[in-house]
PDB file of N, CA and C in Angstrom:
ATOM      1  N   UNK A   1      -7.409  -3.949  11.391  1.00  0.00           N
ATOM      2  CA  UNK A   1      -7.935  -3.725  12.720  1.00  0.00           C
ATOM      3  C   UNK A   1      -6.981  -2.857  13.532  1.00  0.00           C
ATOM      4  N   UNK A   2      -5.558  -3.102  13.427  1.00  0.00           N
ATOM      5  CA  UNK A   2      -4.555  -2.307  14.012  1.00  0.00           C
ATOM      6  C   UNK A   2      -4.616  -0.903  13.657  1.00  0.00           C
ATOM      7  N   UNK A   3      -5.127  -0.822  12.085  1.00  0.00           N
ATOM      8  CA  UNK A   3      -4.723   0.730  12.056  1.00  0.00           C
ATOM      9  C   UNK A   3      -6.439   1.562  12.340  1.00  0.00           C
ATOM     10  N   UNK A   4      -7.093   1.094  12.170  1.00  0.00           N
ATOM     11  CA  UNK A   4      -8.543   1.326  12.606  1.00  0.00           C
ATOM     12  C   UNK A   4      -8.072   1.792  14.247  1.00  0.00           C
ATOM     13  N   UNK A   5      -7.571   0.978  14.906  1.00  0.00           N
ATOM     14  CA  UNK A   5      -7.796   0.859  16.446  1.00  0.00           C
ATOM     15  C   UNK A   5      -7.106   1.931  16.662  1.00  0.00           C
ATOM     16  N   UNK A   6      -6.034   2.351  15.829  1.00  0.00           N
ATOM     17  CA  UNK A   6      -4.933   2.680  15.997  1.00  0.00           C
ATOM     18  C   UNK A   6      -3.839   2.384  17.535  1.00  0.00           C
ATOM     19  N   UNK A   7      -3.819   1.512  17.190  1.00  0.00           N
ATOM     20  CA  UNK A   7      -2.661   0.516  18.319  1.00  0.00           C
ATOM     21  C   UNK A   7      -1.408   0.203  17.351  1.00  0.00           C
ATOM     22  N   UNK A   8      -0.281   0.566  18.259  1.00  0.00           N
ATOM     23  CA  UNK A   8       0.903   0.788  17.813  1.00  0.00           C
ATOM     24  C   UNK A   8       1.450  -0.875  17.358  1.00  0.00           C
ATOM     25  N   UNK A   9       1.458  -0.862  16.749  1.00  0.00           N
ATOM     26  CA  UNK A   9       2.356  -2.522  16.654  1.00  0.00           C
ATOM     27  C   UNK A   9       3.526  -2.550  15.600  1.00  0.00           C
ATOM     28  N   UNK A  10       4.088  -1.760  15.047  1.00  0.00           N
ATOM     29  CA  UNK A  10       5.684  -1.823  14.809  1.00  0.00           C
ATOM     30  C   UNK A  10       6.036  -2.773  13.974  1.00  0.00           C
ATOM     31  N   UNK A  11       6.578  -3.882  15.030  1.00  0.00           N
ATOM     32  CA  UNK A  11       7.072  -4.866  14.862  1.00  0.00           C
ATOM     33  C   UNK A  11       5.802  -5.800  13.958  1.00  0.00           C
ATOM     34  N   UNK A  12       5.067  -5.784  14.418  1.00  0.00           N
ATOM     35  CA  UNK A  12       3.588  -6.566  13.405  1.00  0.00           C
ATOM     36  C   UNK A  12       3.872  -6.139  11.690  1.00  0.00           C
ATOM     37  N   UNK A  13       3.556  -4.686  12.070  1.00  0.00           N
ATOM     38  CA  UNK A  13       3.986  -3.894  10.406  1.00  0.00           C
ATOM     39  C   UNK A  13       5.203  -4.388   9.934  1.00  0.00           C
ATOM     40  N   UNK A  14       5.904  -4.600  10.284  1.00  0.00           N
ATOM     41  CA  UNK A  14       7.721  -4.967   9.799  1.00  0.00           C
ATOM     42  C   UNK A  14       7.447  -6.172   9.339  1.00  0.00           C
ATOM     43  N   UNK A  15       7.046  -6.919   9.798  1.00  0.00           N
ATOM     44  CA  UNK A  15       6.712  -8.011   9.439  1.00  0.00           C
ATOM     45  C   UNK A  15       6.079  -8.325   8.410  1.00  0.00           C
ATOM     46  N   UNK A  16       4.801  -7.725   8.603  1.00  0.00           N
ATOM     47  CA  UNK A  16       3.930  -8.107   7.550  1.00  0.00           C
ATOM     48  C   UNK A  16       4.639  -7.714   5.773  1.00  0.00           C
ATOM     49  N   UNK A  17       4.840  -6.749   6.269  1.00  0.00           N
ATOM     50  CA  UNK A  17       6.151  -5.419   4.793  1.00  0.00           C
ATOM     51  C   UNK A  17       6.859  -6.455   4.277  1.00  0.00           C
ATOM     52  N   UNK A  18       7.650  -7.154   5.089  1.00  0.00           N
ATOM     53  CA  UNK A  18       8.551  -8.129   4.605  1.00  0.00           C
ATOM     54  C   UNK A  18       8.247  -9.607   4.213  1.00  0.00           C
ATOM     55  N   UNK A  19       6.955 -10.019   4.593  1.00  0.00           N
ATOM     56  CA  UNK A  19       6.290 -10.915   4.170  1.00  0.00           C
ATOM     57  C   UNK A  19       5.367 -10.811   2.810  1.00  0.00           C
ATOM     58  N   UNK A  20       5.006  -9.732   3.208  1.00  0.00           N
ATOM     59  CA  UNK A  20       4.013  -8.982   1.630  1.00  0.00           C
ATOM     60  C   UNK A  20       5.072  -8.927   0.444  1.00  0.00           C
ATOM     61  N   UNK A  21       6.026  -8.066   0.776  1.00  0.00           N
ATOM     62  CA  UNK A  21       7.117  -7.523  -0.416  1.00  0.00           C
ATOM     63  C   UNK A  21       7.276  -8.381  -1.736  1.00  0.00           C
ATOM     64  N   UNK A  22       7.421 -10.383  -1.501  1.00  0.00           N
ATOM     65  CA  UNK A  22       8.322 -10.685  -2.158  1.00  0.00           C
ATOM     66  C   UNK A  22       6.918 -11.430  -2.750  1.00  0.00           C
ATOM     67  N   UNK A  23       5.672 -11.247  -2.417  1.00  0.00           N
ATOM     68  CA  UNK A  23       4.425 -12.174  -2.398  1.00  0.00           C
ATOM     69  C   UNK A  23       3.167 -10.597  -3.438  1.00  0.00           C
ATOM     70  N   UNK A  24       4.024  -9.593  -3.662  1.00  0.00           N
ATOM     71  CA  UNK A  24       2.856  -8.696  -4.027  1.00  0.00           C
ATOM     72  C   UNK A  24       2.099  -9.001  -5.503  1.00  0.00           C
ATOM     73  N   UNK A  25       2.911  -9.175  -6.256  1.00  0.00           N
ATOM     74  CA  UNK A  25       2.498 -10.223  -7.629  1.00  0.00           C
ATOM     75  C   UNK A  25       0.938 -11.057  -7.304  1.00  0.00           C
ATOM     76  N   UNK A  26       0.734 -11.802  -6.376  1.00  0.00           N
ATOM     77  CA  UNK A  26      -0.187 -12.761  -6.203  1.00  0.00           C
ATOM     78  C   UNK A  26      -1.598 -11.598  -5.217  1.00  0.00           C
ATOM     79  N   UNK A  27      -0.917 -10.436  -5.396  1.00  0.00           N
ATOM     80  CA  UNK A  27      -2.302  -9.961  -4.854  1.00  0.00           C
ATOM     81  C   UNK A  27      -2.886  -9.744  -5.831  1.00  0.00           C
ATOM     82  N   UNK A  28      -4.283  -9.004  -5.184  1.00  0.00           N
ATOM     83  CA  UNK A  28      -5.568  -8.472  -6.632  1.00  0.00           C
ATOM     84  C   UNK A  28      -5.300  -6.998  -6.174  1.00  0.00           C
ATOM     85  N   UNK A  29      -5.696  -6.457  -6.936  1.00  0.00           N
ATOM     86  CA  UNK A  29      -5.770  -4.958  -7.038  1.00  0.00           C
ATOM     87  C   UNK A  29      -6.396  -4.758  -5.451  1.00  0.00           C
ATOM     88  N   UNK A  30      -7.536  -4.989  -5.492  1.00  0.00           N
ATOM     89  CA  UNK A  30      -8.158  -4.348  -3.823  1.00  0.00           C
ATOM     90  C   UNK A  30      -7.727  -5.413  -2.680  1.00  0.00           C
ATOM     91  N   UNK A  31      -6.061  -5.942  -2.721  1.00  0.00           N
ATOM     92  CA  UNK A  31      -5.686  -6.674  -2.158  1.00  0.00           C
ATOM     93  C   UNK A  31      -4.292  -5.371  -1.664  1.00  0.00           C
ATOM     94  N   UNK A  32      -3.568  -4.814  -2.416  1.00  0.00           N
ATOM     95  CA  UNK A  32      -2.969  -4.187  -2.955  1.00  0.00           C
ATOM     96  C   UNK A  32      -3.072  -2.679  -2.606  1.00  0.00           C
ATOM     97  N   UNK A  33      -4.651  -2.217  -2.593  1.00  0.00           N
ATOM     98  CA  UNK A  33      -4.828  -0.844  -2.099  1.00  0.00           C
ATOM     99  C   UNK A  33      -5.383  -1.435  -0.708  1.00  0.00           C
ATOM    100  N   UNK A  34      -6.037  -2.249  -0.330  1.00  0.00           N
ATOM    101  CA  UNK A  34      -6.073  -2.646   1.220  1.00  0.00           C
ATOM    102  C   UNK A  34      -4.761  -2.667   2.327  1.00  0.00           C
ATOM    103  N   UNK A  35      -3.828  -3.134   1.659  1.00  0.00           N
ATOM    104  CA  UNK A  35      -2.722  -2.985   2.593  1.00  0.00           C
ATOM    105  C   UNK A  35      -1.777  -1.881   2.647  1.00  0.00           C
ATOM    106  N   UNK A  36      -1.856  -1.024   1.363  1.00  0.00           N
ATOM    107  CA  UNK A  36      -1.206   0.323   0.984  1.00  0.00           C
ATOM    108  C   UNK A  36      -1.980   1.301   2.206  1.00  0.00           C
ATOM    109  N   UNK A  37      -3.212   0.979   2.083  1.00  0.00           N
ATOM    110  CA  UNK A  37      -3.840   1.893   3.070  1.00  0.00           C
ATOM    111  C   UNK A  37      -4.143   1.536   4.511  1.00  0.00           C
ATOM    112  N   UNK A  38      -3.919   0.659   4.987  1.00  0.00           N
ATOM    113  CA  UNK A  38      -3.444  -0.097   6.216  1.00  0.00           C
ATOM    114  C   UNK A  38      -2.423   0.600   6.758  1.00  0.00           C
ATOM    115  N   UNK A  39      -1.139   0.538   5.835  1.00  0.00           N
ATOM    116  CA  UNK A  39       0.268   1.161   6.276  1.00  0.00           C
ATOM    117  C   UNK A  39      -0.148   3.006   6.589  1.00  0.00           C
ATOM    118  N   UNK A  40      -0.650   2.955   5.814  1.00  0.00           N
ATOM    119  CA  UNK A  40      -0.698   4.686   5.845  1.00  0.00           C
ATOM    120  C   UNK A  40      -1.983   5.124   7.125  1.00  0.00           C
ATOM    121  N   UNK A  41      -2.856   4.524   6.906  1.00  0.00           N
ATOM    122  CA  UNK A  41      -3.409   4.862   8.057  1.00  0.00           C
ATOM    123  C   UNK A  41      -3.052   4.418   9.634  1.00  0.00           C
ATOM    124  N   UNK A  42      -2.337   3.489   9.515  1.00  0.00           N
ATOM    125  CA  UNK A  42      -1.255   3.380  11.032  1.00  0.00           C
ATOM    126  C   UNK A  42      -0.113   4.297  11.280  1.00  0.00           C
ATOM    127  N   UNK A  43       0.186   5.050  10.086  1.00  0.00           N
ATOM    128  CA  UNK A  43       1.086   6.164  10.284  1.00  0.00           C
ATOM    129  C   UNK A  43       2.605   4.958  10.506  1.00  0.00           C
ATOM    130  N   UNK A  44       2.405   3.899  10.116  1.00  0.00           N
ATOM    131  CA  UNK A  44       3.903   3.366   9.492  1.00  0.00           C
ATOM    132  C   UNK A  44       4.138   3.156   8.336  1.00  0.00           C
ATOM    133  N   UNK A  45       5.649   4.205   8.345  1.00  0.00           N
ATOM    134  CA  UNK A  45       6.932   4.385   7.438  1.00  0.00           C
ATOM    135  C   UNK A  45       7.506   3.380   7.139  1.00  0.00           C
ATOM    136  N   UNK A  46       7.196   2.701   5.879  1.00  0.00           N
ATOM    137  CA  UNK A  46       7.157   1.885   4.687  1.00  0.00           C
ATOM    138  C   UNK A  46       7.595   2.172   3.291  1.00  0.00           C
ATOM    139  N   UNK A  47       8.636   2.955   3.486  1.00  0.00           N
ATOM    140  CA  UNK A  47       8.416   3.455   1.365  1.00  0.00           C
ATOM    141  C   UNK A  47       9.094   2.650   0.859  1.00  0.00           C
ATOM    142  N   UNK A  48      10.005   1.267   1.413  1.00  0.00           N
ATOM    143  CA  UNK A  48      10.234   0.364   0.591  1.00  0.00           C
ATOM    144  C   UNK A  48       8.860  -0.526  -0.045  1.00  0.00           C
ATOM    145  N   UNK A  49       8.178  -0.491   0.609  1.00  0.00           N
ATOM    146  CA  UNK A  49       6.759  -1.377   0.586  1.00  0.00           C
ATOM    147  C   UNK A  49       6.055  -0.736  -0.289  1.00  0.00           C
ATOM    148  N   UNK A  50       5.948   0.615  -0.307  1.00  0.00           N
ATOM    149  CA  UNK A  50       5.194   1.777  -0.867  1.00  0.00           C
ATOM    150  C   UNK A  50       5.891   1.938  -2.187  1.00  0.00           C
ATOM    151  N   UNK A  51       7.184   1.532  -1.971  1.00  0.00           N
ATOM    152  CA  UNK A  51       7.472   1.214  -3.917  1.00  0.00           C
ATOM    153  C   UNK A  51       7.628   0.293  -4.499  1.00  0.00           C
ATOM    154  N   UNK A  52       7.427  -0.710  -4.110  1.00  0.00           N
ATOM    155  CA  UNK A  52       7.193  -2.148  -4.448  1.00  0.00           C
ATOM    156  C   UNK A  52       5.932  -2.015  -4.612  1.00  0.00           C
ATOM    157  N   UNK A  53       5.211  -1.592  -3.636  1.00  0.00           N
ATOM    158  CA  UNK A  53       2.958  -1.674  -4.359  1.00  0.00           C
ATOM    159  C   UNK A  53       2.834  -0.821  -5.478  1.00  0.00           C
ATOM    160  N   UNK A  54       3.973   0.191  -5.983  1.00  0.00           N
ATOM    161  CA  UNK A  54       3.863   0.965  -6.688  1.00  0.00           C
ATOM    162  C   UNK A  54       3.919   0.619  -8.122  1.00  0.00           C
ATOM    163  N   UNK A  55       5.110  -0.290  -8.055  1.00  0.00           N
ATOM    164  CA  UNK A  55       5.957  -1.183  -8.970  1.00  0.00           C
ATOM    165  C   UNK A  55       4.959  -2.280  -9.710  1.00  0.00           C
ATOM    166  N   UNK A  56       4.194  -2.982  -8.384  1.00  0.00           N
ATOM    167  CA  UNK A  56       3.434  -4.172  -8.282  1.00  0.00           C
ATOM    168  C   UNK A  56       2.222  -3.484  -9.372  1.00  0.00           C
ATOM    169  N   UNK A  57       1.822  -2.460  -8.915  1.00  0.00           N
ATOM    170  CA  UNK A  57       0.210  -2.077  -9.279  1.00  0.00           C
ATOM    171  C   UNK A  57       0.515  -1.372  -9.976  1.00  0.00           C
ATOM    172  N   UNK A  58       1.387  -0.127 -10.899  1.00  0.00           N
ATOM    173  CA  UNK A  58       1.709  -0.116 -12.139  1.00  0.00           C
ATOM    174  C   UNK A  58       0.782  -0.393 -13.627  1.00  0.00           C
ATOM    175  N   UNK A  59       1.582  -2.033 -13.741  1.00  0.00           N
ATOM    176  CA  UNK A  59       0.828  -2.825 -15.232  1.00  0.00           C
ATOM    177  C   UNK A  59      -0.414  -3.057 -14.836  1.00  0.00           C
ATOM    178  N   UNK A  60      -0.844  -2.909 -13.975  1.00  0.00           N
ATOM    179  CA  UNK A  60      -2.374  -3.460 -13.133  1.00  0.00           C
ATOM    180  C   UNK A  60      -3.220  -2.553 -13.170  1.00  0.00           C
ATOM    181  N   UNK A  61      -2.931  -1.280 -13.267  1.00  0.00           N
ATOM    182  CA  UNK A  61      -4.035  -0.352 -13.222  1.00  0.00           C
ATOM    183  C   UNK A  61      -5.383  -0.802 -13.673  1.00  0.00           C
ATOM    184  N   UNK A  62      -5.306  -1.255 -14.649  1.00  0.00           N
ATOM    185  CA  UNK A  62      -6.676  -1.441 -15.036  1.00  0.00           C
ATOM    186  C   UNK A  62      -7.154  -2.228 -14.627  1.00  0.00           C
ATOM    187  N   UNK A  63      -6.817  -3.147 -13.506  1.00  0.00           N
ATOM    188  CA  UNK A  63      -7.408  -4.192 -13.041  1.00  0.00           C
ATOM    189  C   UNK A  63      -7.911  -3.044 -11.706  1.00  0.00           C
ATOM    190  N   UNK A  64      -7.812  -1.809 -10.979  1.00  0.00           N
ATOM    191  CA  UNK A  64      -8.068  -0.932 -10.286  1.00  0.00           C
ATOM    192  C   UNK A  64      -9.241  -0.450 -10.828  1.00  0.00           C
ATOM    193  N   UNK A  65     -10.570  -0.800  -9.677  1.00  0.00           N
ATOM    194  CA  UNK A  65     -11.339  -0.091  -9.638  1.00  0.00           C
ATOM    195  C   UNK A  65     -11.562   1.556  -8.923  1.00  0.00           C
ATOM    196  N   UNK A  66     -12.620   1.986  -9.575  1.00  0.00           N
ATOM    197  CA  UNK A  66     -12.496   3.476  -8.476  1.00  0.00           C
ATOM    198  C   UNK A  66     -12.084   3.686  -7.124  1.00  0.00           C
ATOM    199  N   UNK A  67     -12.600   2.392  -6.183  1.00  0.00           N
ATOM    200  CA  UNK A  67     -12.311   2.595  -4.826  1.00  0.00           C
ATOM    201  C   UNK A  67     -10.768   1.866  -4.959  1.00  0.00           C
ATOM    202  N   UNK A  68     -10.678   0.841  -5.548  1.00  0.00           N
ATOM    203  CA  UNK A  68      -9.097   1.272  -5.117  1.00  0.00           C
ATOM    204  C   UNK A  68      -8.118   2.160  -5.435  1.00  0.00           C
ATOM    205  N   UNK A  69      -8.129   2.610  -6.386  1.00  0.00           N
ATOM    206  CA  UNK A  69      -7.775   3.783  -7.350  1.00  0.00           C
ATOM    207  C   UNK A  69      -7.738   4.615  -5.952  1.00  0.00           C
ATOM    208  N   UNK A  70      -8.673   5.227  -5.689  1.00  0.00           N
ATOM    209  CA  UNK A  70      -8.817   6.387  -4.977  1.00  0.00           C
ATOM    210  C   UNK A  70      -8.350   5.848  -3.103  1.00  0.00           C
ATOM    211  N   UNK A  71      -8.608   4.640  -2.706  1.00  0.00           N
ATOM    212  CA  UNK A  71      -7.711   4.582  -1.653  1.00  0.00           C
ATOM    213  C   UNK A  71      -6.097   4.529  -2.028  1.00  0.00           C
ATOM    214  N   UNK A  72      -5.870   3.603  -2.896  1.00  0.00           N
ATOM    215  CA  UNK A  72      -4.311   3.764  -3.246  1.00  0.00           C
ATOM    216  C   UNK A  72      -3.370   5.218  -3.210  1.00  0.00           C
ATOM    217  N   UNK A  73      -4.368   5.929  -3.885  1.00  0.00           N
ATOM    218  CA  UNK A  73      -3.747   7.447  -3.936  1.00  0.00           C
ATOM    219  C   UNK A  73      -3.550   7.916  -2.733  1.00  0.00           C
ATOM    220  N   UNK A  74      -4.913   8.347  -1.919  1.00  0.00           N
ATOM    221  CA  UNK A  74      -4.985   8.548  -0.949  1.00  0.00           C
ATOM    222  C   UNK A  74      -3.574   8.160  -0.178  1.00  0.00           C
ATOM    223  N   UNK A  75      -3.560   7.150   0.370  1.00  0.00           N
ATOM    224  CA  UNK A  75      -2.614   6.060   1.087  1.00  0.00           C
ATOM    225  C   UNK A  75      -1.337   6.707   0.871  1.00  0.00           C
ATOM    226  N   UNK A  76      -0.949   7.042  -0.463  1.00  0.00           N
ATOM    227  CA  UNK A  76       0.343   7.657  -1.081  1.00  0.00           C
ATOM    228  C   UNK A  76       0.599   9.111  -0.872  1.00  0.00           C
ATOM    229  N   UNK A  77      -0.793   9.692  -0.679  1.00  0.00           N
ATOM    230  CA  UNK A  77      -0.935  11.126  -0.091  1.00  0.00           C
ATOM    231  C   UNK A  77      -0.662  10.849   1.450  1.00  0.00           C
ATOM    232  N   UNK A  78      -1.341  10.761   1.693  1.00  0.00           N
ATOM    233  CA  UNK A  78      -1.296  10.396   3.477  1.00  0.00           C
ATOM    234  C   UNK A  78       0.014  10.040   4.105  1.00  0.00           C
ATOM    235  N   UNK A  79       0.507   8.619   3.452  1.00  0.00           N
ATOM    236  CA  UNK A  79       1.837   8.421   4.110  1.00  0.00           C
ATOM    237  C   UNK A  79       3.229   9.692   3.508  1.00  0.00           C
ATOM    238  N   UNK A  80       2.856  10.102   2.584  1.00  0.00           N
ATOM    239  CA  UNK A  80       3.769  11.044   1.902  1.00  0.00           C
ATOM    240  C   UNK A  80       4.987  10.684   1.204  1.00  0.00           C
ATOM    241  N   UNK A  81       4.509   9.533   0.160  1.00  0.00           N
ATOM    242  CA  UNK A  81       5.387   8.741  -0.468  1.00  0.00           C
ATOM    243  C   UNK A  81       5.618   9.392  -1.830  1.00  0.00           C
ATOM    244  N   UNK A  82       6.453   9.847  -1.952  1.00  0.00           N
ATOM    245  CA  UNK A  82       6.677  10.503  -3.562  1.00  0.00           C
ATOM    246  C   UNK A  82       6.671   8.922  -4.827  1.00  0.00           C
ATOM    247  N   UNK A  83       5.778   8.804  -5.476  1.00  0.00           N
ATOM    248  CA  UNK A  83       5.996   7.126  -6.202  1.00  0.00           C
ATOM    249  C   UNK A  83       5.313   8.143  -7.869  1.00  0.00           C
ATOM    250  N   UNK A  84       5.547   8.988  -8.235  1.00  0.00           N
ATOM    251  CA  UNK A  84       5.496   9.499  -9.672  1.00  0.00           C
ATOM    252  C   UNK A  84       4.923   8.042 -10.665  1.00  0.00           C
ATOM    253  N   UNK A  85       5.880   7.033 -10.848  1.00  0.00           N
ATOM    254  CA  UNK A  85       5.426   5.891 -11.322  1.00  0.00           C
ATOM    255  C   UNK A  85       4.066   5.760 -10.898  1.00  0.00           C
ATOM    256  N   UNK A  86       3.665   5.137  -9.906  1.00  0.00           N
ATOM    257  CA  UNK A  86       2.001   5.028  -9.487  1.00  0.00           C
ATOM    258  C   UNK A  86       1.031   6.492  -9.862  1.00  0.00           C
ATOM    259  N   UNK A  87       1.334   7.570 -10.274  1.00  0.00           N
ATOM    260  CA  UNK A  87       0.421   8.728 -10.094  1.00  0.00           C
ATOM    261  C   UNK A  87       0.748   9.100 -11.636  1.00  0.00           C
ATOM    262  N   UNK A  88       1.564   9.024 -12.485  1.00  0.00           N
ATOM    263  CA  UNK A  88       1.418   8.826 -13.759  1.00  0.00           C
ATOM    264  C   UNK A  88       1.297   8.410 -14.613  1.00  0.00           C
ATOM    265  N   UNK A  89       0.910   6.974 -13.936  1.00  0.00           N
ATOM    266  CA  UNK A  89       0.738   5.829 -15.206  1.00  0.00           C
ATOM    267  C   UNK A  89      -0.887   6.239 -15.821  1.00  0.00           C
TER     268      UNK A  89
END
């Protein structure tokens, strides 16, 4: 809703990054490109987060359907995260 609205909340994002980080294992794939693209469409700078979802979603690919596939990328385009690992697996 924050990055939709686009309302600045910072401190919300910091949070959430650091709450997500150590918990990304227990997401699902469109759990995974939902919040990758959250960050990027709020225009918060995350590339610790952005290589940890990278890391996370990796062995998972195939659990990635088209739409997440294609928001994930996106998300990685957009925020301008260089993650080679995620775009060559």
């Amino acid at each position: 809703a924050f990055a939709k609205a686009r309302v600045e909340a910072g401190q919300l994002f910091d949070a959430l990054a650091g709450a997500a980080q150590p918990r990304l294992g227990e997401f699902s794939a469109r759990e995974l490109a939902n919040l990758v693209w959250a960050f990027a469409t709020a225009g918060v700078h995350a590339s610790g987060l952005f290589d940890a979802i990278a890391t996370a979603a990796q062995p998972r690919l195939v659990d990635f359907n088209s739409q997440n596939l294609s928001n994930t990328a996106w998300a990685f385009a957009k925020a301008r995260v260089d993650s080679s690992r995620f775009f060559e697996a």
